[in-house]
Protein backbone atom coordinates (compact mmCIF):
# COMPACT_ATOMS: atom_id res chain seq x y z
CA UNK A 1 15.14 -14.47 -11.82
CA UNK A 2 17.74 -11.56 -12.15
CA UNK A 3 19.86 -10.81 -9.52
CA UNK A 4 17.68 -11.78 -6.37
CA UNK A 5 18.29 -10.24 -2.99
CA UNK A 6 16.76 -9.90 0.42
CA UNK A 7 17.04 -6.06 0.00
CA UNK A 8 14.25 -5.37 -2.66
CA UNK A 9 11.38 -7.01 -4.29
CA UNK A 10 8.98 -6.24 -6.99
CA UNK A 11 5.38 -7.33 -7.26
CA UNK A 12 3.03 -6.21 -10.75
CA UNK A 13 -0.53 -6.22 -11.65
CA UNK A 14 -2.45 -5.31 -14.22
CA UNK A 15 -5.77 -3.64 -13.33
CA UNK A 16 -8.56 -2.87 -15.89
CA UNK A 17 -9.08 0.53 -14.52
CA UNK A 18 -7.26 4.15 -15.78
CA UNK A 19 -3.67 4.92 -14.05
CA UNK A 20 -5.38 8.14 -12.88
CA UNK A 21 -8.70 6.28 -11.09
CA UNK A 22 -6.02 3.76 -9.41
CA UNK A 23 -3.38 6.84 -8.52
CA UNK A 24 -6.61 8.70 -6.53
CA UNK A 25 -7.15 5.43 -4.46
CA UNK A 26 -2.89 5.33 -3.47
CA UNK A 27 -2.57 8.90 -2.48
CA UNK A 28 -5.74 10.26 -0.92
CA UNK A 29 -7.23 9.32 2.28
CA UNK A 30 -10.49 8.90 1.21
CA UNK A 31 -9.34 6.26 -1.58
CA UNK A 32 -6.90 4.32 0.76
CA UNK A 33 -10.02 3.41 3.00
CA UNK A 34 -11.99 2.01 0.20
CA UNK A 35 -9.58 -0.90 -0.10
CA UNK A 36 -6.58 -0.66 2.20
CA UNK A 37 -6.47 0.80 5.55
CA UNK A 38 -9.25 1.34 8.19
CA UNK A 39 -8.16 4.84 8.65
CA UNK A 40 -5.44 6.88 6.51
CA UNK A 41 -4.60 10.41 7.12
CA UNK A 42 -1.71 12.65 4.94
CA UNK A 43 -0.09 15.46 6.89
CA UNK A 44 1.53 18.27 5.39
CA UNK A 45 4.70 19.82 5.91
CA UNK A 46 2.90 22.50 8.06
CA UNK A 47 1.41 19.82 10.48
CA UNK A 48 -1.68 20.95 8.45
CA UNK A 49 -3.81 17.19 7.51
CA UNK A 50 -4.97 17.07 4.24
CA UNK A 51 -8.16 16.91 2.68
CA UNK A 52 -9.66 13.54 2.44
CA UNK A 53 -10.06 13.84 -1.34
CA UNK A 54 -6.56 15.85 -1.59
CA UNK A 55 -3.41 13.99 -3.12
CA UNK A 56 -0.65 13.44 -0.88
CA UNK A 57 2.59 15.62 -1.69
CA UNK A 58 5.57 14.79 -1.50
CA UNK A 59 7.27 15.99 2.30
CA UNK A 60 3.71 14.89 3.58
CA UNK A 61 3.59 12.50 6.51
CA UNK A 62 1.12 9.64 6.65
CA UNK A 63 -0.74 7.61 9.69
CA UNK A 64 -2.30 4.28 8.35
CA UNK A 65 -4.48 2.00 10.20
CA UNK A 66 -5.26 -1.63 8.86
CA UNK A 67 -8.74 -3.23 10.26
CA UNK A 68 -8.34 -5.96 12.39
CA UNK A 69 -4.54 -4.27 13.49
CA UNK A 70 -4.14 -2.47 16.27
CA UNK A 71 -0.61 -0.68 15.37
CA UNK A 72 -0.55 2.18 12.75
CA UNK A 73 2.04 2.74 10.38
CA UNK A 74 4.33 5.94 9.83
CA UNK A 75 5.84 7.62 7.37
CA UNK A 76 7.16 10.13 4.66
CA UNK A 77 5.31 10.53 1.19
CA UNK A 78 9.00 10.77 -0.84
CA UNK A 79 8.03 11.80 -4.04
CA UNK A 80 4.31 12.23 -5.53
CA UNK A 81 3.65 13.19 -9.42
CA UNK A 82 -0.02 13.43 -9.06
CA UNK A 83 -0.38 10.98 -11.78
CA UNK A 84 1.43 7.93 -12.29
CA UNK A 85 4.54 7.42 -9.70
CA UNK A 86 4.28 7.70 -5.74
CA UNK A 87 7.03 6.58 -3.33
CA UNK A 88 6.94 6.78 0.75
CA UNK A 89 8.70 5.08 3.53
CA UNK A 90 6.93 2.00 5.21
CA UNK A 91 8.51 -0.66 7.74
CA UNK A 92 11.90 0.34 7.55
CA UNK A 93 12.28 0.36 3.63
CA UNK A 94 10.98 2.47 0.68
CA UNK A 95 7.99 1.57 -1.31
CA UNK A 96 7.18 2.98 -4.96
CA UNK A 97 4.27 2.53 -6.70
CA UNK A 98 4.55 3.43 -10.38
CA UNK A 99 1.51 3.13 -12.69
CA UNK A 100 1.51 2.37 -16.58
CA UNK A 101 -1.19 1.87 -18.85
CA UNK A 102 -1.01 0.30 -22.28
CA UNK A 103 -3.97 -0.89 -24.32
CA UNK A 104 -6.66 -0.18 -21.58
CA UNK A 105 -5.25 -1.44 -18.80
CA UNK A 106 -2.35 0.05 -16.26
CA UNK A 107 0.36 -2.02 -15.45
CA UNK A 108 1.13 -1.29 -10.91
CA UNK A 109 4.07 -2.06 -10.29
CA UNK A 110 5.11 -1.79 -6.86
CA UNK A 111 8.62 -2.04 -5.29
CA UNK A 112 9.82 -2.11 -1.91
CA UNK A 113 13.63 -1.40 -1.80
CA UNK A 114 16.00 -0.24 1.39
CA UNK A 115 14.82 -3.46 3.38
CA UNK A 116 17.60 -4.09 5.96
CA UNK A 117 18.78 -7.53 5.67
CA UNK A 118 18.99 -8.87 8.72
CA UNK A 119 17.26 -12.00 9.99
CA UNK A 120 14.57 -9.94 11.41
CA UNK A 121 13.94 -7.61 8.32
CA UNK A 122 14.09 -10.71 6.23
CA UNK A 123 11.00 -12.20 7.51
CA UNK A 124 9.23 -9.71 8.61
CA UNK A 125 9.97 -7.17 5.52
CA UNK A 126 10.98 -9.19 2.79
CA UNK A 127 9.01 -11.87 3.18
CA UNK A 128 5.89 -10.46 5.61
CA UNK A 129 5.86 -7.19 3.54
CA UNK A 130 6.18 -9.22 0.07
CA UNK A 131 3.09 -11.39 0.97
CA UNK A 132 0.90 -8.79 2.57
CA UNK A 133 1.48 -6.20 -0.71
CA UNK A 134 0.66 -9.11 -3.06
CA UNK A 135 -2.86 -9.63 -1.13
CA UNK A 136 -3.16 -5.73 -1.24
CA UNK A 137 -2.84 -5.62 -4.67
CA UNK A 138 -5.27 -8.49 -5.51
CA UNK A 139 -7.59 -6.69 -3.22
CA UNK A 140 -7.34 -3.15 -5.69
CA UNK A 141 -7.80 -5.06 -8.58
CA UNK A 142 -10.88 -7.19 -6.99
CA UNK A 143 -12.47 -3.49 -5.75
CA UNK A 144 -11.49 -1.44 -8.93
CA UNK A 145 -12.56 -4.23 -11.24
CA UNK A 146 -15.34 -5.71 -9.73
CA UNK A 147 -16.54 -3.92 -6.59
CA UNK A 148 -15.49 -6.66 -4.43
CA UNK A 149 -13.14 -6.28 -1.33
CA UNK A 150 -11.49 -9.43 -0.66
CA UNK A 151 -10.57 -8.51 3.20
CA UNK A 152 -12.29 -9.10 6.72
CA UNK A 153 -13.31 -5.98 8.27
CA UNK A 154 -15.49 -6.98 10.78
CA UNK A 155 -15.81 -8.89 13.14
CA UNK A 156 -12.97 -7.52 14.52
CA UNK A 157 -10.37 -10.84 14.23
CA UNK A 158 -7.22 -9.33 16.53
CA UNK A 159 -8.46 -11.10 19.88
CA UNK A 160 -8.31 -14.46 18.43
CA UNK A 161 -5.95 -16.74 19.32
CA UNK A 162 -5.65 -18.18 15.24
CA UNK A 163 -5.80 -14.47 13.94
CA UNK A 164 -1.90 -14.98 11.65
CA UNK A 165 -3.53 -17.52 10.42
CA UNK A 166 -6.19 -16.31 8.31
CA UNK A 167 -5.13 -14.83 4.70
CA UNK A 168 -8.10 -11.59 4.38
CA UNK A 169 -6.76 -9.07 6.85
């Protein structure tokens, strides 16, 4: 392991599915809620929210909503290609998502970099982030693969007193 620090990490899949299919479901509303987030809305830089189908630009803003969460995430789309490379804030850090295929399959690889290293930031971005984006990806691959969405949508789990316990938010 090369040079490890609490400041970035790096997770890959490979996914049987084109990089342009698997680009549409990072950076358009309507894809995001297919696998990811109970609600997802892009923003453009004229307050102006995007088309459900639309890719997100870069200079867009973003409000996410998980099921079973009730806090939404912010943020900045950074830089968007429209192909195979997307990058946006989230939880204090950067994310970038950057798609290549070889041989009929795309490589993801995602990378969250920025991450404050304090003890807080540690666990809760490092190491809460790093777990939650490997699920996430194991959740694309199940739903572009096979049509199968590995997380719990309903019943709604966030009044129970066990709900950090269970691994298919």
């Amino acid at each position: 392991m090369a040079d490890q620090t609490w400041s970035t990490f790096r997770r890959k899949i490979y996914i049987n599915a084109p990089s342009g299919k698997i680009y549409w479901h990072w950076a358009t509303s309507k894809g995001m809620e297919t696998w990811f987030l109970r609600s997802c809305e892009y923003t453009d830089n004229r307050e102006v929210k995007r088309a459900r189908e639309e890719h997100a630009q870069a200079g867009d803003t973003y409000l996410w909503y998980w099921h079973n969460w009730a806090d939404g995430e912010t943020g900045i789309i950074n830089e968007a290609d429209g192909r195979t490379h997307l990058a946006f804030s989230f939880s204090g850090a950067q994310v970038t998502i950057d798609l290549e295929e070889s041989k009929g399959v795309t490589l993801v690889t995602l990378t969250q970099h920025h991450i404050p290293t304090d003890d807080r930031s540690k666990m809760n971005v490092y190491y809460g982030c790093g777990t939650g984006w490997t699920f996430w990806l194991a959740n694309l691959k199940a739903y572009l693969e096979h049509d199968v969405l590995l997380h719990h949508t309903a019943p709604d789990m966030m009044g129970r007193s066990d709900f950090s316990d269970f691994v298919n938010l």
